[in-house]
N, C-alpha and C. Protein backbone atom coordinates (compact mmCIF):
# COMPACT_ATOMS: atom_id res chain seq x y z
N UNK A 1 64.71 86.42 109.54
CA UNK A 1 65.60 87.29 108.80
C UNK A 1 65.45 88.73 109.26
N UNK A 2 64.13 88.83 109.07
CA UNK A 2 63.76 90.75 109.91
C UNK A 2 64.68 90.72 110.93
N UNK A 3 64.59 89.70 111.56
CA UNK A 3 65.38 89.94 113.30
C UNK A 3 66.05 90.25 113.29
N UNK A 4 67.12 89.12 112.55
CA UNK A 4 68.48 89.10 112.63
C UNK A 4 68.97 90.83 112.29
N UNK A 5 68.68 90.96 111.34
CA UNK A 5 68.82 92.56 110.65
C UNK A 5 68.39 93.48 111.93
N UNK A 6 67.61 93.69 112.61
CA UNK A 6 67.26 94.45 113.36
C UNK A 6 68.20 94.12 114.84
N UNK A 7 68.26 93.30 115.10
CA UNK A 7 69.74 92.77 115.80
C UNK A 7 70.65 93.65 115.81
N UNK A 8 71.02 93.14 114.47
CA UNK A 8 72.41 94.04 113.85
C UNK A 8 72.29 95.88 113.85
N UNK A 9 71.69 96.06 113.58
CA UNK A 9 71.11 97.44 113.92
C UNK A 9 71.04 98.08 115.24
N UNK A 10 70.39 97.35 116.09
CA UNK A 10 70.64 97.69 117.63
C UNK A 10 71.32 97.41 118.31
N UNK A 11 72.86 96.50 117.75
CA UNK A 11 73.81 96.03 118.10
C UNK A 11 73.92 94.83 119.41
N UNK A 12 72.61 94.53 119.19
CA UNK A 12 72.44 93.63 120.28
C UNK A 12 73.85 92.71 120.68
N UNK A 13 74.23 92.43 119.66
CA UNK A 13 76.10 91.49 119.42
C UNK A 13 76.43 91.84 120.41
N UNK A 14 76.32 93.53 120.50
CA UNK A 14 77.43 93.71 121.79
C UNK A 14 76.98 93.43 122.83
N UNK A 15 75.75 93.51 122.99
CA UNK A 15 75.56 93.35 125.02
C UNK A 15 75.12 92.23 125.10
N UNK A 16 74.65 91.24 124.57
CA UNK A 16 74.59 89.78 124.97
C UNK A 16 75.82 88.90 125.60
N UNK A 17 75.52 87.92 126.15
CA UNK A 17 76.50 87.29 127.11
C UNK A 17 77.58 86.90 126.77
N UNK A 18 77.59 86.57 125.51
CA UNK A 18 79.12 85.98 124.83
C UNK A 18 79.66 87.62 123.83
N UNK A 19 78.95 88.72 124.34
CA UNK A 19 79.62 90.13 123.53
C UNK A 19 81.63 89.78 123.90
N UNK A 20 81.72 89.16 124.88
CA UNK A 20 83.01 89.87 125.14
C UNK A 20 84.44 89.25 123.76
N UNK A 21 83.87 88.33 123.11
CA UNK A 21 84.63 87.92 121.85
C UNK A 21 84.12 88.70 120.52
N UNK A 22 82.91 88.74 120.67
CA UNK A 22 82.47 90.07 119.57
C UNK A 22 83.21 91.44 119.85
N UNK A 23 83.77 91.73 121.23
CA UNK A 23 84.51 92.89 121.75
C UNK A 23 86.20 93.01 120.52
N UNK A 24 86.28 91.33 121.28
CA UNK A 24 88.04 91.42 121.25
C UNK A 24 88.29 91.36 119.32
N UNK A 25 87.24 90.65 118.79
CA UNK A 25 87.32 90.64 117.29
C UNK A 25 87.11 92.39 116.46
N UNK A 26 86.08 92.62 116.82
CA UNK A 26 86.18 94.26 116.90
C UNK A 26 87.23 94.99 117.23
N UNK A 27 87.82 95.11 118.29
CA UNK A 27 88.92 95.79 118.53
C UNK A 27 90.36 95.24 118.00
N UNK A 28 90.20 94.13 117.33
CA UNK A 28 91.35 93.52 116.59
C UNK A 28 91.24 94.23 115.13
N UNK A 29 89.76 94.28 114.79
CA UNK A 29 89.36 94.97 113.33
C UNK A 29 89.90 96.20 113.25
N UNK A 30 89.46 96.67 113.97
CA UNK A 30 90.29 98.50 114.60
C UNK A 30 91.73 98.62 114.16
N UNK A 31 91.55 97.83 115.44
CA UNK A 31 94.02 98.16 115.34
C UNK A 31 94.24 98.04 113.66
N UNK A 32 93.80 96.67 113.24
CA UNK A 32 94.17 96.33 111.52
C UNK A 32 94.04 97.35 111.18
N UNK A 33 92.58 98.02 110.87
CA UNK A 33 92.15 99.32 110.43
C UNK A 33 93.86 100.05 110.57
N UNK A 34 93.69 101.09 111.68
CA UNK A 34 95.05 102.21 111.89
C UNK A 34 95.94 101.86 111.63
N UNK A 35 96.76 100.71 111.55
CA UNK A 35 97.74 100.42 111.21
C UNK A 35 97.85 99.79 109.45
N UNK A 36 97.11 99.95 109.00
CA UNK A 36 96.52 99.80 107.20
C UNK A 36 96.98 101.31 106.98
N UNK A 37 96.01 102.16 108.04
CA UNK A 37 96.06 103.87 107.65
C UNK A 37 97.17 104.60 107.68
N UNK A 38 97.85 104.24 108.73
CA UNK A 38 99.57 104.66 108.71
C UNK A 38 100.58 103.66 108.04
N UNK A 39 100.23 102.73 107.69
CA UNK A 39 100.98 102.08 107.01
C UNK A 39 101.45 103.09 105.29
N UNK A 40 99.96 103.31 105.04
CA UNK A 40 99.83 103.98 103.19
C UNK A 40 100.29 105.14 103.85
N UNK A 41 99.92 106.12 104.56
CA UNK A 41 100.11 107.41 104.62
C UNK A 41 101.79 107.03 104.63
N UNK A 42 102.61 106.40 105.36
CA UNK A 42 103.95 106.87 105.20
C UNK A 42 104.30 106.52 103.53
N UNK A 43 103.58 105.33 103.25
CA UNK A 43 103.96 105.04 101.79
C UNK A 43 103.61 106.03 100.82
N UNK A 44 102.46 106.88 100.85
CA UNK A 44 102.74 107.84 100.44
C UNK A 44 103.00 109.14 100.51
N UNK A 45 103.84 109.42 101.94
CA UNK A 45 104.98 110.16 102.17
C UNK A 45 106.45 109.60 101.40
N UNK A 46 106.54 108.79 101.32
CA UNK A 46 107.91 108.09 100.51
C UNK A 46 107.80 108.49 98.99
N UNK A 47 107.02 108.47 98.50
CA UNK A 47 106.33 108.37 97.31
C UNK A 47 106.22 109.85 96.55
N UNK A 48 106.04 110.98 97.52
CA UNK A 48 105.87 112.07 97.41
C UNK A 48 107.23 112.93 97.67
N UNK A 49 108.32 112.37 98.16
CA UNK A 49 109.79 112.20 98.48
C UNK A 49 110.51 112.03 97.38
N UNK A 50 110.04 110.62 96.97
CA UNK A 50 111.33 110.57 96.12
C UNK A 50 110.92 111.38 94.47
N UNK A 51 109.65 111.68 94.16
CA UNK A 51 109.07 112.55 93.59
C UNK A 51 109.67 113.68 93.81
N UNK A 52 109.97 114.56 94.78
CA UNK A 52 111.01 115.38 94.80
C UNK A 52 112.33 116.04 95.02
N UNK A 53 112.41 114.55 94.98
CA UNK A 53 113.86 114.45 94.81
C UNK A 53 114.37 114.21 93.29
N UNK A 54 113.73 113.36 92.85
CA UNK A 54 113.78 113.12 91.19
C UNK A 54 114.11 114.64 90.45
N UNK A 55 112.98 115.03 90.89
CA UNK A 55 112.85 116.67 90.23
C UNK A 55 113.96 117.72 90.64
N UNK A 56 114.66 117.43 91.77
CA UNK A 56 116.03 118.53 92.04
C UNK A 56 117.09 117.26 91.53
N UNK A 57 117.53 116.28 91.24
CA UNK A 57 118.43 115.61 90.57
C UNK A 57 118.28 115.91 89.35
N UNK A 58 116.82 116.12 88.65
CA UNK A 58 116.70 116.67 87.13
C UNK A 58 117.29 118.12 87.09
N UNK A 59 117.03 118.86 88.09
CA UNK A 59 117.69 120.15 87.92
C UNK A 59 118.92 120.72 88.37
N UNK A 60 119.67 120.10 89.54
CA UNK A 60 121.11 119.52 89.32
C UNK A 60 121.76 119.47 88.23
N UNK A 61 121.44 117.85 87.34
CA UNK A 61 121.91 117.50 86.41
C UNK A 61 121.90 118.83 85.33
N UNK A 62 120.92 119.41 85.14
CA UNK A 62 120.81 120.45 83.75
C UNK A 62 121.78 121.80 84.13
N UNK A 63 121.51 121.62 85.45
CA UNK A 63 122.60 123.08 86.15
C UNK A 63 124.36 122.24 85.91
N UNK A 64 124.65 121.17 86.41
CA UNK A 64 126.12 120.86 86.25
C UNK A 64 126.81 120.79 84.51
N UNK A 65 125.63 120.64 83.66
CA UNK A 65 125.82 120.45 82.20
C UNK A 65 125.70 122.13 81.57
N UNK A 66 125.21 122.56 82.42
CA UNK A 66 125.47 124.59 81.76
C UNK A 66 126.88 124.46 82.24
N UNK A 67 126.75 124.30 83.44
CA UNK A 67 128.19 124.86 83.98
C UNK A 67 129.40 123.88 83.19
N UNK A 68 129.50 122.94 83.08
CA UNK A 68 130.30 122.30 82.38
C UNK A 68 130.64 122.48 81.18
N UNK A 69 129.82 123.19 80.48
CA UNK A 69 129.99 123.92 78.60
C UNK A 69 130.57 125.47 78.77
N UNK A 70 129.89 125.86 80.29
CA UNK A 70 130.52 127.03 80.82
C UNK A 70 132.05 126.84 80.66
N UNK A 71 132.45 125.95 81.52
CA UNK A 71 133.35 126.11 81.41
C UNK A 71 134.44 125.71 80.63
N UNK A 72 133.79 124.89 79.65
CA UNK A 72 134.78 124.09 78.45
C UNK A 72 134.79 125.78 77.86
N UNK A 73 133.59 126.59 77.48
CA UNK A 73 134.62 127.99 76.68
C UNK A 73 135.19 128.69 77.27
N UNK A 74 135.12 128.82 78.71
CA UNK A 74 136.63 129.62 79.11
C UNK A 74 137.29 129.02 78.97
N UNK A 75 137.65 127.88 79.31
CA UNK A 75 139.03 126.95 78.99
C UNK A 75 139.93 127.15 77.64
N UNK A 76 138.56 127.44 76.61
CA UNK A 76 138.97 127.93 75.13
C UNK A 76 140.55 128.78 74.97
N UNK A 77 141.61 127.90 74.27
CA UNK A 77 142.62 129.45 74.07
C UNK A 77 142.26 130.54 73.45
N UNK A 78 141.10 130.75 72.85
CA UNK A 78 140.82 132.07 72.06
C UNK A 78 140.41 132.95 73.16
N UNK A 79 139.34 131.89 73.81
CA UNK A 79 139.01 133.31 75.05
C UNK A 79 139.83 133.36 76.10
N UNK A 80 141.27 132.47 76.28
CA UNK A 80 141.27 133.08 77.55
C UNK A 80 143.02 133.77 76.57
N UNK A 81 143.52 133.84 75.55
CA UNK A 81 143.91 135.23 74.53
C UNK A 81 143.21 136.31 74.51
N UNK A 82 142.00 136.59 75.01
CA UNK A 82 141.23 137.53 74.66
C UNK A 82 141.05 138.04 75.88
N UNK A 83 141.19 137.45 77.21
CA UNK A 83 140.57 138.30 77.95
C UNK A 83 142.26 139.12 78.62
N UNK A 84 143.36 137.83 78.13
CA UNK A 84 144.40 138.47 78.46
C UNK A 84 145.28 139.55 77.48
N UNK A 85 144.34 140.18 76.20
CA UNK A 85 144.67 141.22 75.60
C UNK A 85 143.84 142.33 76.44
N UNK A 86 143.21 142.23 77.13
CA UNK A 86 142.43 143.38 77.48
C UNK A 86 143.05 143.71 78.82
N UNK A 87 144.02 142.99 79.38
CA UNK A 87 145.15 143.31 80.55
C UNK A 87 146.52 143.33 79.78
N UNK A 88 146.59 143.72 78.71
CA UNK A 88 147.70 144.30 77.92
C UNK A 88 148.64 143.30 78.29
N UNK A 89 148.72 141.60 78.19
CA UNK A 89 149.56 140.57 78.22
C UNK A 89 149.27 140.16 76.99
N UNK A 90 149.96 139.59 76.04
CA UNK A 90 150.01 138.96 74.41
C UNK A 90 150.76 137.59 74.59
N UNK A 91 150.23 137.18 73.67
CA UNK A 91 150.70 135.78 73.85
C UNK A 91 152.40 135.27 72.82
N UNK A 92 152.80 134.39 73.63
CA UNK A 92 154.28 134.51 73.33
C UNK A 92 154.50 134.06 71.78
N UNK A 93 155.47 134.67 71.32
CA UNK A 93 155.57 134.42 69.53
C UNK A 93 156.63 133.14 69.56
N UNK A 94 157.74 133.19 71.19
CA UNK A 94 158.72 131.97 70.71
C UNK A 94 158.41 130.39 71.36
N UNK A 95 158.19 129.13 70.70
CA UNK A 95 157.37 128.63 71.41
C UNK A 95 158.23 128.13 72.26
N UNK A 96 157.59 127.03 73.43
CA UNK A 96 158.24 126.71 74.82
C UNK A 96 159.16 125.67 74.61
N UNK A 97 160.16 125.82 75.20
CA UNK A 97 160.77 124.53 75.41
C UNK A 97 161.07 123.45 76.53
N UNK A 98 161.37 122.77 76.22
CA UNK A 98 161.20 121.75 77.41
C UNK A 98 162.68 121.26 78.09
N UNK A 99 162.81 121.28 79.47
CA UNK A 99 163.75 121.51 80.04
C UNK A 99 163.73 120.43 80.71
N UNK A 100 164.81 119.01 80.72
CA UNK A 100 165.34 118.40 80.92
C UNK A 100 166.06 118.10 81.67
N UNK A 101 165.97 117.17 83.26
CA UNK A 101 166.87 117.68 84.01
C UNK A 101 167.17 116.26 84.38
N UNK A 102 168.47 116.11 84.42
CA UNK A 102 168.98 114.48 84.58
C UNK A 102 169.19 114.35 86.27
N UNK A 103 168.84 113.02 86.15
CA UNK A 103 168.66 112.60 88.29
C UNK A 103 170.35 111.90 88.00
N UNK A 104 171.06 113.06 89.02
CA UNK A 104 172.49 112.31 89.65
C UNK A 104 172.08 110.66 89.92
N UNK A 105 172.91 110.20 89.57
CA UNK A 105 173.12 108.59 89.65
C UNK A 105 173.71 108.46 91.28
N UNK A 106 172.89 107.64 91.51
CA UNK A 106 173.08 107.75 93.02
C UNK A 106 174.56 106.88 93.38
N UNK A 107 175.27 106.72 94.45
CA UNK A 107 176.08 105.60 94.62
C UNK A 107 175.71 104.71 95.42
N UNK A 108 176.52 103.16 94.80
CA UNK A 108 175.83 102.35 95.43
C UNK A 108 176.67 102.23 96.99
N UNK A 109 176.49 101.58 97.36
CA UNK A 109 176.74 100.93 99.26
C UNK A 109 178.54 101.31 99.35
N UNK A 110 178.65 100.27 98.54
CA UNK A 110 180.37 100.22 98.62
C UNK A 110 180.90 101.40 97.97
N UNK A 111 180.30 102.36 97.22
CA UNK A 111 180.87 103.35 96.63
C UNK A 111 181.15 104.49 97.46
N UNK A 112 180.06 104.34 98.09
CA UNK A 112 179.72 105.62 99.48
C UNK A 112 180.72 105.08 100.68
N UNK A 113 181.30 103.93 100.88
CA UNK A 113 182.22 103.24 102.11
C UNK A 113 183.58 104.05 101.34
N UNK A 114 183.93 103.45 100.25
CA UNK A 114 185.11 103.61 100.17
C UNK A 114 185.56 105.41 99.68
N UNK A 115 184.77 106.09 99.95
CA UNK A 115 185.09 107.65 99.51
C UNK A 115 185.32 108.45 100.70
């Protein structure tokens, strides 16, 4: 048992005669390794992404909902009476009417031949 342990310690594995499969298993451990390591790091590059993205869609959303109440009170007839008393325009006392306009009746085929 001492040995073995002291073996392992001085890596004897590697330079003995059959090292060259202790090589290729090792260097298979490796690659796994780096490619484990860049695997998470992009995952948590993604992760840290959509994290801020969340957070400008939250502040988007709260900016399009000011602006949207924004603009439901200008839309208001009181304020937009108000801003057009202060350019000396008043609003009309007679109300509108609606103007009606009839579509000429077209003629048909034979009507248009025989004229």
């Amino acid at each position: 048992m001492k040995k073995g342990v002291f073996d392992i310690l001085k890596a004897r594995f590697l330079i003995n005669d059959d090292a060259f499969k202790n090589w290729r298993f090792i260097v298979f451990v490796i690659v796994l390794a780096i490619l484990m390591i860049a695997n998470t790091q992009r995952y948590e590059q993604k992760v840290f992404e959509i994290a801020r993205l969340s957070t400008e869609v939250k502040e988007l959303r709260s900016e399009f909902v000011d602006r949207r109440s924004e603009l439901m009170k200008l839309k208001m007839e009181s304020t937009v009476s108000q801003k057009m008393l202060e350019k000396q325009i008043f609003p009309s006392t007679v109300p509108p009417v609606k103007i009606k306009v009839k579509k000429a009746e077209e003629k048909r085929f034979f009507q248009k031949i025989w004229q």
